[in-house]
Protein backbone atom coordinates (compact mmCIF):
# COMPACT_ATOMS: atom_id res chain seq x y z
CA UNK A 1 174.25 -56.82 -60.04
CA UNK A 2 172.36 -53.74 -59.84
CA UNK A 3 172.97 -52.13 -63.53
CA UNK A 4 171.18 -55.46 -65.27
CA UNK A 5 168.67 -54.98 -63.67
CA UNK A 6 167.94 -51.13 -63.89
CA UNK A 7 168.84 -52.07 -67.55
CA UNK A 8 166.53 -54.88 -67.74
CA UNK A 9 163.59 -52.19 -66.32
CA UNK A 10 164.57 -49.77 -69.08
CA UNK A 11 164.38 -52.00 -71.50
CA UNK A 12 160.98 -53.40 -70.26
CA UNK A 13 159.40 -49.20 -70.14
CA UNK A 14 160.65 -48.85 -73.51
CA UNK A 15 159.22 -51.72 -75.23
CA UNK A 16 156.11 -51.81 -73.60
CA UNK A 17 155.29 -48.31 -72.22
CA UNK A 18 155.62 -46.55 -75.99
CA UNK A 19 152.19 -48.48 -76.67
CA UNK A 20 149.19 -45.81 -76.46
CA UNK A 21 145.86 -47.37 -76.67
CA UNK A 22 143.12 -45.90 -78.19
CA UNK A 23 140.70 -44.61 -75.64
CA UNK A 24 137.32 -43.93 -74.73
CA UNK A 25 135.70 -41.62 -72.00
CA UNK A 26 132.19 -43.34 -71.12
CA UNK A 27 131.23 -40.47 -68.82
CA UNK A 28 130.97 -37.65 -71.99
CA UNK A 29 129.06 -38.49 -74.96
CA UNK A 30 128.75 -35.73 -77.98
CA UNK A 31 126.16 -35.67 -81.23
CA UNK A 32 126.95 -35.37 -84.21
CA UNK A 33 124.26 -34.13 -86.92
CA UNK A 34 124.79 -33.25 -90.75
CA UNK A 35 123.02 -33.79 -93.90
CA UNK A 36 124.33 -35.83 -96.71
CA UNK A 37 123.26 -34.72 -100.23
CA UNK A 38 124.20 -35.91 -104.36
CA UNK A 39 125.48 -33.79 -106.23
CA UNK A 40 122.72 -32.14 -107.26
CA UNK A 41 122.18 -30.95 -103.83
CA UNK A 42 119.02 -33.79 -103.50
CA UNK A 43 118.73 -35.81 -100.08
CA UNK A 44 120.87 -38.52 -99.88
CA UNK A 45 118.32 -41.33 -97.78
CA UNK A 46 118.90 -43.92 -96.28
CA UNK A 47 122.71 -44.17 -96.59
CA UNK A 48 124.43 -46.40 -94.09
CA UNK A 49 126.69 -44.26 -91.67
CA UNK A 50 129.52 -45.48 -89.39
CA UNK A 51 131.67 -43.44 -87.03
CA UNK A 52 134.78 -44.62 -86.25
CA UNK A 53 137.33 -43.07 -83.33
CA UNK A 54 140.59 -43.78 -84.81
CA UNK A 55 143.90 -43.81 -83.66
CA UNK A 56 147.46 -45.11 -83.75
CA UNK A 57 149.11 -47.03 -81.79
CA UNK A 58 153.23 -46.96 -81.41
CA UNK A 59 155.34 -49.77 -80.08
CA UNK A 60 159.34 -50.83 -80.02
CA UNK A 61 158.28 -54.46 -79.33
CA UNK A 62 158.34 -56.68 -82.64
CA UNK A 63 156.95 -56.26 -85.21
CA UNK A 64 157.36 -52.63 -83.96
CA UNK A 65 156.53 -48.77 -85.41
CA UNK A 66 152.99 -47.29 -85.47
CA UNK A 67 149.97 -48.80 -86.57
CA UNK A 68 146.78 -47.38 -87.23
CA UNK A 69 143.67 -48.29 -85.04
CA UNK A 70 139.90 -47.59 -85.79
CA UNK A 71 136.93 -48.55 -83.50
CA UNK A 72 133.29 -48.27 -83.86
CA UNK A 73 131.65 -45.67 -81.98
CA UNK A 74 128.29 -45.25 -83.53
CA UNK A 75 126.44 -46.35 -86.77
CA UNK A 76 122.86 -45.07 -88.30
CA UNK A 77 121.23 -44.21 -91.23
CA UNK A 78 120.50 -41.25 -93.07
CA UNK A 79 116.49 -40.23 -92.73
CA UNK A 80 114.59 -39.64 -95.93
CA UNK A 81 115.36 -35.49 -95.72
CA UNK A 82 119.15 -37.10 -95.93
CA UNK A 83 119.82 -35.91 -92.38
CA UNK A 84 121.61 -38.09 -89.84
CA UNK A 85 122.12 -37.82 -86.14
CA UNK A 86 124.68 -39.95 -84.27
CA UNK A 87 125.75 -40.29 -80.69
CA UNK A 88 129.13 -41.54 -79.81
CA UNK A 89 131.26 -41.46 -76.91
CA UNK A 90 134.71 -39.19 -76.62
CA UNK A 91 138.37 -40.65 -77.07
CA UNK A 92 141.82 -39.95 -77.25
CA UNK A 93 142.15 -40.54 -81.22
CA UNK A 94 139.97 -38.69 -84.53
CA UNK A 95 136.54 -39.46 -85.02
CA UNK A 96 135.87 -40.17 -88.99
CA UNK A 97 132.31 -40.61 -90.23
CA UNK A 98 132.85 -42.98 -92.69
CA UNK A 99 130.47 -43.19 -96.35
CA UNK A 100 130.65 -46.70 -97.34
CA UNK A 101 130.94 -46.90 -101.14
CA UNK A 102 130.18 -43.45 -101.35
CA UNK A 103 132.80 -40.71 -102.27
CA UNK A 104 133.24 -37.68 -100.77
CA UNK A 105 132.64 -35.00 -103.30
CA UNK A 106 133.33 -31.91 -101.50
CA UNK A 107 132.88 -31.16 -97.10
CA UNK A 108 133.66 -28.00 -95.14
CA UNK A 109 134.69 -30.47 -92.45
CA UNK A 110 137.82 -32.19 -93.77
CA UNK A 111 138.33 -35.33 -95.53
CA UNK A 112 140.47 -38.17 -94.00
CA UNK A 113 139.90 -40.32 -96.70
CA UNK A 114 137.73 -40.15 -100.04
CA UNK A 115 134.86 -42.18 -98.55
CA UNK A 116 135.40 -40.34 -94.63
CA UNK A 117 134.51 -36.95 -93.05
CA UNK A 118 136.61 -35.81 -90.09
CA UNK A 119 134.19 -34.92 -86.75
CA UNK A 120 136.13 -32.39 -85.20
CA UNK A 121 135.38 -32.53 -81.64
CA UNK A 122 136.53 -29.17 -80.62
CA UNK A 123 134.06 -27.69 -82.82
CA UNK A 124 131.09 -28.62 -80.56
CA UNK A 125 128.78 -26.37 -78.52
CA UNK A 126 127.40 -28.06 -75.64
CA UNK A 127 128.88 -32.10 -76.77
CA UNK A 128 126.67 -30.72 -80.75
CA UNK A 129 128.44 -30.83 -83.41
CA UNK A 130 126.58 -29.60 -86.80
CA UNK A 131 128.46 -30.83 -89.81
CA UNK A 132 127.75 -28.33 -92.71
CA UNK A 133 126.02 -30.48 -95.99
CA UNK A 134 128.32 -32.92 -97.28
CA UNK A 135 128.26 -33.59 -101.59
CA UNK A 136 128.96 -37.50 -102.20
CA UNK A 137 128.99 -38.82 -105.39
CA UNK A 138 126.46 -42.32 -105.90
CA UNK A 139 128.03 -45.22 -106.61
């Protein structure tokens, strides 16, 4: 009587424990500040910015395997000078600043996507991280 249920408890951690949620830490915030320019190097302004933790999540319960997760951590604009400054809070998954419409042209930062900058977290100095100029190409 005692094996169906150990069984049935192994069974239950297996199917249900594998799920990781993607998380957020509400006690540590970190900034995130870059420019966005053509590519002719001229301010890009007033470009609509969203940043986006995103994660996957893993499960053996149906429909099963991994799944990818995004949620919105901040959104702004860029200023006239084509500079942008967002606040969002830390989590467990990658942030990606994401260009609507916009592509990518060329970023030191690393490109997730064509239309999405990585934010590398571990590159900030005191929760700041400066994002070297990033090229997009106008729709």
């Amino acid at each position: 009587m005692k094996q169906p249920a150990l069984l049935l408890s192994v069974i239950f951690v297996v199917l249900f424990a594998g799920c990781r949620k993607l998380a957020f830490y509400g006690d540590t915030f970190y900034t995130v500040r870059g420019k966005i320019v053509d590519a002719a190097n001229q301010p890009v302004a007033n470009l609509p910015l969203v940043l986006y933790a995103v994660g996957a999540e893993f499960s053996l319960a149906p429909p099963g395997g991994t799944r990818q997760v995004r949620q919105l951590s901040a959104n702004g604009m860029t200023g006239a000078d084509g500079a942008f400054r967002l606040i969002f809070p830390k989590s467990n998954g990658q942030h990606a600043l994401i260009l609507e419409n916009y592509q990518v042209i060329d970023s030191l930062e690393g490109s997730l996507c064509a239309t999405c900058v990585e934010v590398d977290i571990e590159a900030a100095r005191d929760y700041l991280i400066e994002i070297a100029p990033i090229r997009v190409a106008l729709p």
